[in-house]
C-alpha atoms as a PDB file:
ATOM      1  CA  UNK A   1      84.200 112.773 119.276  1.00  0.00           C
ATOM      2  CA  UNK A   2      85.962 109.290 118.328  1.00  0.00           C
ATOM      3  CA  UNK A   3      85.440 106.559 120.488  1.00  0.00           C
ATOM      4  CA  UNK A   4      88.525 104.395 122.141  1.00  0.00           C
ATOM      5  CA  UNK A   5      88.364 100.779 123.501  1.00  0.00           C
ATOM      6  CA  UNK A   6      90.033 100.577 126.822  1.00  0.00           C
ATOM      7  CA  UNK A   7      91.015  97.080 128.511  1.00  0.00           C
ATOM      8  CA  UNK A   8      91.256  96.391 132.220  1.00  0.00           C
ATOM      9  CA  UNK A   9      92.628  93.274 134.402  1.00  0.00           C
ATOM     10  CA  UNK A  10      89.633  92.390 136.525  1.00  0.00           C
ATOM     11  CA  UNK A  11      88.543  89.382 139.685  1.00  0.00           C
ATOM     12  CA  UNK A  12      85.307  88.210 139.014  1.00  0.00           C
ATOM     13  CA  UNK A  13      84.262  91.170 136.972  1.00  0.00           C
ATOM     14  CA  UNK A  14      85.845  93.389 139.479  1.00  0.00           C
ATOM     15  CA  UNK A  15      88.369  95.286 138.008  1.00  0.00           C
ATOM     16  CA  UNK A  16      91.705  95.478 139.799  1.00  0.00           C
ATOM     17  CA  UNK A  17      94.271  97.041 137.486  1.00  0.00           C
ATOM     18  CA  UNK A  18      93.984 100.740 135.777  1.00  0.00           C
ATOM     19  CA  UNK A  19      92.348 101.068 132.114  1.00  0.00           C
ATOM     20  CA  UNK A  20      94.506 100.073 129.210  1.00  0.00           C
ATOM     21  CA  UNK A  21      94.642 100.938 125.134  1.00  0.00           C
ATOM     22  CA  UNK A  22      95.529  97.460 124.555  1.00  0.00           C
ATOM     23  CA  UNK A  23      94.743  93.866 125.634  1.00  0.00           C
ATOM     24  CA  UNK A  24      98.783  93.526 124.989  1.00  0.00           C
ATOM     25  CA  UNK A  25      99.171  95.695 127.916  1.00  0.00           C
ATOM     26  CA  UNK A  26      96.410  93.940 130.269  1.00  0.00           C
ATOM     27  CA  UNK A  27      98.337  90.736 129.102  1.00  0.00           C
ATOM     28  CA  UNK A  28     101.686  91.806 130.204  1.00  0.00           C
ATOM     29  CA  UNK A  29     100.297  93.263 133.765  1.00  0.00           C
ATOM     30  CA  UNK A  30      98.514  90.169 134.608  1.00  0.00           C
ATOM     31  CA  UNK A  31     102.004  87.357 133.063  1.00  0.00           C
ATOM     32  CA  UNK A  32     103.437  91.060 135.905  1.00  0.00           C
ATOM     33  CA  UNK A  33     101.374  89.631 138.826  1.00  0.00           C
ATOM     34  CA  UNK A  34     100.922  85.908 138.201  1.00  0.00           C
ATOM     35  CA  UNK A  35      97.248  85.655 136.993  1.00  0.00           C
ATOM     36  CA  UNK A  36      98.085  84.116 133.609  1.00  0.00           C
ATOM     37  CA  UNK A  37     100.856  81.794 131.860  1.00  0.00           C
ATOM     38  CA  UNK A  38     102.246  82.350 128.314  1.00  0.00           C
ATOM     39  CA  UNK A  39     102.311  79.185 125.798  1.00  0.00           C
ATOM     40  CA  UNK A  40     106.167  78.855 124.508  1.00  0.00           C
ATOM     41  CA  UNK A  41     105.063  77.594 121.327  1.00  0.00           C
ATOM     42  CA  UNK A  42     102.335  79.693 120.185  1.00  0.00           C
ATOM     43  CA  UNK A  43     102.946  82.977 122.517  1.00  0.00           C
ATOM     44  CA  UNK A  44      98.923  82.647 123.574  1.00  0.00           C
ATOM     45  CA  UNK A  45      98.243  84.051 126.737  1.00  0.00           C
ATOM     46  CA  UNK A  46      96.127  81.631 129.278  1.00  0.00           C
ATOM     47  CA  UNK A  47      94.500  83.966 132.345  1.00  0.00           C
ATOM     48  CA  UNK A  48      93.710  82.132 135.453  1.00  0.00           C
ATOM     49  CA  UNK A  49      90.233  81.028 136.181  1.00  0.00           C
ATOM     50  CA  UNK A  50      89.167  83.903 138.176  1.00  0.00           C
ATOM     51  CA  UNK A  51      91.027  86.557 135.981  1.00  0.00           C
ATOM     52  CA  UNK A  52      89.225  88.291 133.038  1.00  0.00           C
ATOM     53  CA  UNK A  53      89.407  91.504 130.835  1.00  0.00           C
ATOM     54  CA  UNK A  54      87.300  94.065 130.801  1.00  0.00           C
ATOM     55  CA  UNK A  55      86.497  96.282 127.808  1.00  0.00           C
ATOM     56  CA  UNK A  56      85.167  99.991 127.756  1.00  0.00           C
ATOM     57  CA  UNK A  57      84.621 102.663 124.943  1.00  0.00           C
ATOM     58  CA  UNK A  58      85.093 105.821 125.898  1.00  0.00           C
ATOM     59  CA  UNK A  59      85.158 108.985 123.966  1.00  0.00           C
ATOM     60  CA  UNK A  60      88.029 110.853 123.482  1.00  0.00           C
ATOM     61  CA  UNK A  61      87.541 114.649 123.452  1.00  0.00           C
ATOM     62  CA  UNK A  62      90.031 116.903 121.590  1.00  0.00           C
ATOM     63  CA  UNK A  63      90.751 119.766 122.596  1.00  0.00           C
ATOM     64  CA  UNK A  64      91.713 123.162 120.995  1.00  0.00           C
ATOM     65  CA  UNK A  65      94.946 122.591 122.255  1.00  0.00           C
ATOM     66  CA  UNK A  66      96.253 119.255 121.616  1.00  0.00           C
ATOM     67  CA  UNK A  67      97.452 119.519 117.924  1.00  0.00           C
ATOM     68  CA  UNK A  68      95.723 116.674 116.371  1.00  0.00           C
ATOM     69  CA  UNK A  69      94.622 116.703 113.418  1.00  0.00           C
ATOM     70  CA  UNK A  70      92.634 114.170 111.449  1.00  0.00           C
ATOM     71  CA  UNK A  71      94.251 113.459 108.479  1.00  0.00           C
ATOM     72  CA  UNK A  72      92.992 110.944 105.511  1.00  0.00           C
ATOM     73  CA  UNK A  73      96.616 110.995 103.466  1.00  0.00           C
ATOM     74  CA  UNK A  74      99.691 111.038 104.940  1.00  0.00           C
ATOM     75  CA  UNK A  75     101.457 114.732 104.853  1.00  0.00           C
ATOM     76  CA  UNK A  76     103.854 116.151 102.265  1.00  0.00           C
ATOM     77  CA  UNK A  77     106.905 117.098 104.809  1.00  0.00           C
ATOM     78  CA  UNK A  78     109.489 119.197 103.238  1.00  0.00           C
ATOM     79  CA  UNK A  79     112.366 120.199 104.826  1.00  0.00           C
ATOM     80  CA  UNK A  80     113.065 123.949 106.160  1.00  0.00           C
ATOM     81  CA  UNK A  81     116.676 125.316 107.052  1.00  0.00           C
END
């Protein structure tokens, strides 16, 4: 099973928003609710003092199912009329 890094907006190591895939997306929901400030000139994010992110792996079970396939080279696609 591959393992994902999830991100989460969090109070003094407490989280309080839901898991993310991205840090972008913790960003963006803390600039959301006020807990950090973006830098005009070099787009860096700045969380509040008691803001933080917290970071998970978790594994990420396929199923029979979902269609995924693991691929190492990108697929020949041909196109059917």
């Amino acid at each position: 099973m591959p393992k994902k890094r999830q991100y989460a907006l969090a109070y003094f190591r407490q989280q309080i928003g839901p898991w993310r895939w991205t840090k972008a997306e913790v960003e963006q929901d803390a600039l959301r609710r006020g807990d950090a400030s973006r830098d005009r000139g070099s787009k860096v994010v700045y969380l509040t003092v008691p803001a933080d992110i917290l970071e998970r792996e978790v594994l990420v079970e396929l199923r029979v199912n979902d269609n995924i396939a693991a691929m190492g080279v990108r697929p020949q696609l041909r196109l059917v009329k």
